[in-house]
Protein backbone atom coordinates (compact mmCIF):
# COMPACT_ATOMS: atom_id res chain seq x y z
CA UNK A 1 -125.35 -44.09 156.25
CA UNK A 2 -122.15 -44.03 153.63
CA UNK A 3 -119.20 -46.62 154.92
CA UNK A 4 -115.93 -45.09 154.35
CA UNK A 5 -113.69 -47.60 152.87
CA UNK A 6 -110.49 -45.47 152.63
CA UNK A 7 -109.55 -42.54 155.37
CA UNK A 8 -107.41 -39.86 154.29
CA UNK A 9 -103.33 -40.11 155.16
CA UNK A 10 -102.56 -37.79 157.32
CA UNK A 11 -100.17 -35.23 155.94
CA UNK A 12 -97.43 -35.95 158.25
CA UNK A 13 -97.30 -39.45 156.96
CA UNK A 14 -97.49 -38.31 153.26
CA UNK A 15 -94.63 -35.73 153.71
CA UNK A 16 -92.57 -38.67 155.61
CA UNK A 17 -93.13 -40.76 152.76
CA UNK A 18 -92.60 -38.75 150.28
CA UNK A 19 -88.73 -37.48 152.12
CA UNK A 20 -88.46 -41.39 152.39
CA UNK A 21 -88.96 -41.65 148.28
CA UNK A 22 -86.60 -38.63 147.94
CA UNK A 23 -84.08 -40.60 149.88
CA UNK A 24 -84.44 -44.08 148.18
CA UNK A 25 -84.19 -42.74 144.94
CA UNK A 26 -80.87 -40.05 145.75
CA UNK A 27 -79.28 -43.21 146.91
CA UNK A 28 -80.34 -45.30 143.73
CA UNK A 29 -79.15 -42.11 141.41
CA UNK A 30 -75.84 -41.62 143.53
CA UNK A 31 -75.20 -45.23 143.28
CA UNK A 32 -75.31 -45.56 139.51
CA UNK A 33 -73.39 -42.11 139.13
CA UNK A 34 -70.15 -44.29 141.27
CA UNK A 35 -71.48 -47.66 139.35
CA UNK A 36 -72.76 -47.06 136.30
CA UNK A 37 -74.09 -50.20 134.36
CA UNK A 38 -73.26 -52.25 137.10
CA UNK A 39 -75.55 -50.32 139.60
CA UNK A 40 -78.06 -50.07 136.59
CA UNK A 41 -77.74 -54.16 136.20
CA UNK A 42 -77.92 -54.89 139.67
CA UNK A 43 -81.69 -52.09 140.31
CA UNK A 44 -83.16 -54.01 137.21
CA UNK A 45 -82.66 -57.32 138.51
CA UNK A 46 -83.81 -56.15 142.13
CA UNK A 47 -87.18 -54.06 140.41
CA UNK A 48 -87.93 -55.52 136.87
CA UNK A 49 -86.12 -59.24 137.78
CA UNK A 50 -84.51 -58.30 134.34
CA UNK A 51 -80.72 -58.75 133.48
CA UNK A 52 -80.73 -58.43 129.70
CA UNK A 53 -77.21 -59.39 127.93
CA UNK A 54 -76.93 -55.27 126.77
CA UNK A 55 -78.94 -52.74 127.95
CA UNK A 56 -78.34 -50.31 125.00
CA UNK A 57 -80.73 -51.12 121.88
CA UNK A 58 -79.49 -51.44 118.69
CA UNK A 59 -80.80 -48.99 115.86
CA UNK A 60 -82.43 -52.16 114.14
CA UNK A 61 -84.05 -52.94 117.68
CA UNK A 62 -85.13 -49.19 118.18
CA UNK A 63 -86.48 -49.42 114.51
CA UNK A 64 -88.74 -52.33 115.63
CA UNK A 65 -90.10 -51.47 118.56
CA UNK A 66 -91.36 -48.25 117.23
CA UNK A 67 -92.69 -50.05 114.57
CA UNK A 68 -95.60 -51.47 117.00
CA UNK A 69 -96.12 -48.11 118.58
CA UNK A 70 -99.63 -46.70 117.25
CA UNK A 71 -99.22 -43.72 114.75
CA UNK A 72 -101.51 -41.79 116.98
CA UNK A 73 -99.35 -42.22 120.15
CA UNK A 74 -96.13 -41.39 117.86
CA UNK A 75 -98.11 -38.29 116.61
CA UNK A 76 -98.57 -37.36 120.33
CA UNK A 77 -95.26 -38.13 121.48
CA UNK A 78 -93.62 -35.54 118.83
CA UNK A 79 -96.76 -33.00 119.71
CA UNK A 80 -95.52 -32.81 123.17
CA UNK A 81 -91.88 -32.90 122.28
CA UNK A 82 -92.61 -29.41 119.95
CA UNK A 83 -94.39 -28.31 122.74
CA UNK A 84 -91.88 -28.34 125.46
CA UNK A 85 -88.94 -27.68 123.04
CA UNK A 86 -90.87 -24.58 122.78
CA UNK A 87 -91.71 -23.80 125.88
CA UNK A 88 -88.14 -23.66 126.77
CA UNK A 89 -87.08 -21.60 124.29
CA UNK A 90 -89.20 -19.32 125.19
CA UNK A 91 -88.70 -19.40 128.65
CA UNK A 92 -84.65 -19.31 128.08
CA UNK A 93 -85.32 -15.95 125.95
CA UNK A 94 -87.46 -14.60 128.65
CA UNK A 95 -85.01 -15.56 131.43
CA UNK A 96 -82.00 -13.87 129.46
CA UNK A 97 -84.22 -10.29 129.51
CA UNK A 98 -85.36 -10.72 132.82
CA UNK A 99 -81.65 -10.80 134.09
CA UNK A 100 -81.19 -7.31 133.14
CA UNK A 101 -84.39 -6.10 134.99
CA UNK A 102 -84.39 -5.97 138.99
CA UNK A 103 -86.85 -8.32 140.55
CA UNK A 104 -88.86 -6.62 143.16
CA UNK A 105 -89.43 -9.34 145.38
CA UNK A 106 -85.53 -9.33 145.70
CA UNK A 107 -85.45 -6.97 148.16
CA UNK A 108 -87.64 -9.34 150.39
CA UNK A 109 -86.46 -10.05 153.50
CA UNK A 110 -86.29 -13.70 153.36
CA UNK A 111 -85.93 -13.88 149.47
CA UNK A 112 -88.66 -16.92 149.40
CA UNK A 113 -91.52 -14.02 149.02
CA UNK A 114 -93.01 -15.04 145.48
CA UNK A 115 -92.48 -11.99 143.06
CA UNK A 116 -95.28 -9.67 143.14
CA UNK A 117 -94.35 -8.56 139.23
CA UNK A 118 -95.54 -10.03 136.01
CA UNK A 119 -93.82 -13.09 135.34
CA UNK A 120 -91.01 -11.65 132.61
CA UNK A 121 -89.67 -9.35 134.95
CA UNK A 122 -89.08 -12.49 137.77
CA UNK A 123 -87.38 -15.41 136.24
CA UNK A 124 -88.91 -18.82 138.43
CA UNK A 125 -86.76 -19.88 140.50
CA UNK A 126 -86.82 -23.73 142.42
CA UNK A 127 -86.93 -23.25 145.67
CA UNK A 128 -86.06 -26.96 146.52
């Protein structure tokens, strides 16, 4: 007979974690906005136990570092970049047509109804 070594969380306690997260880090983010380098000095010495003299690299520094990055992870890095540079500029042409169209799931009741119509007529929109 199998032996279970891990149960499942339930989803209440996920979803209360997960608010909990949501919390911790608004009050981080909220805290630096007020702080700024302070706040930012006194979360790395709490999380990393890291208080360097500057936080901001110098372009000799930067040069360095990426220096000892593999070409292959570079190469990837810049793939992606092109790839979601591209994205949005297609999805910022796409949104500026779709503005002059009329969504149909707009006339929803609730307005949270996902849009029934091909995806350039209905813009995404973040519900949270």
């Amino acid at each position: 007979m199998p032996r279970h070594l891990k149960s499942p969380v339930p989803a209440a306690r996920v979803t209360a974690a997960r608010a909990d997260v949501a919390e911790r880090v608004r009050v981080i983010l909220d805290d630096i906005r007020t702080h700024g380098d302070d706040a930012v000095r006194r979360y790395s010495e709490k999380f990393d136990d890291w208080s360097p003299e500057s936080f901001r690299l110098s372009p000799d520094e930067i040069r360095r570092i990426v220096s000892r990055v593999p070409d292959t992870v570079l190469d990837d890095i810049r793939f992606v970049q092109d790839q979601v540079r591209t994205f949005a500029r297609a999805s910022a042409t796409r949104s500026a047509t779709s503005r002059s169209r009329r969504c149909p799931a707009s006339a929803s009741a609730t307005g949270t109804s996902p849009c029934p119509a091909p995806a350039p007529m209905c813009p995404a929109v973040a519900t949270r």
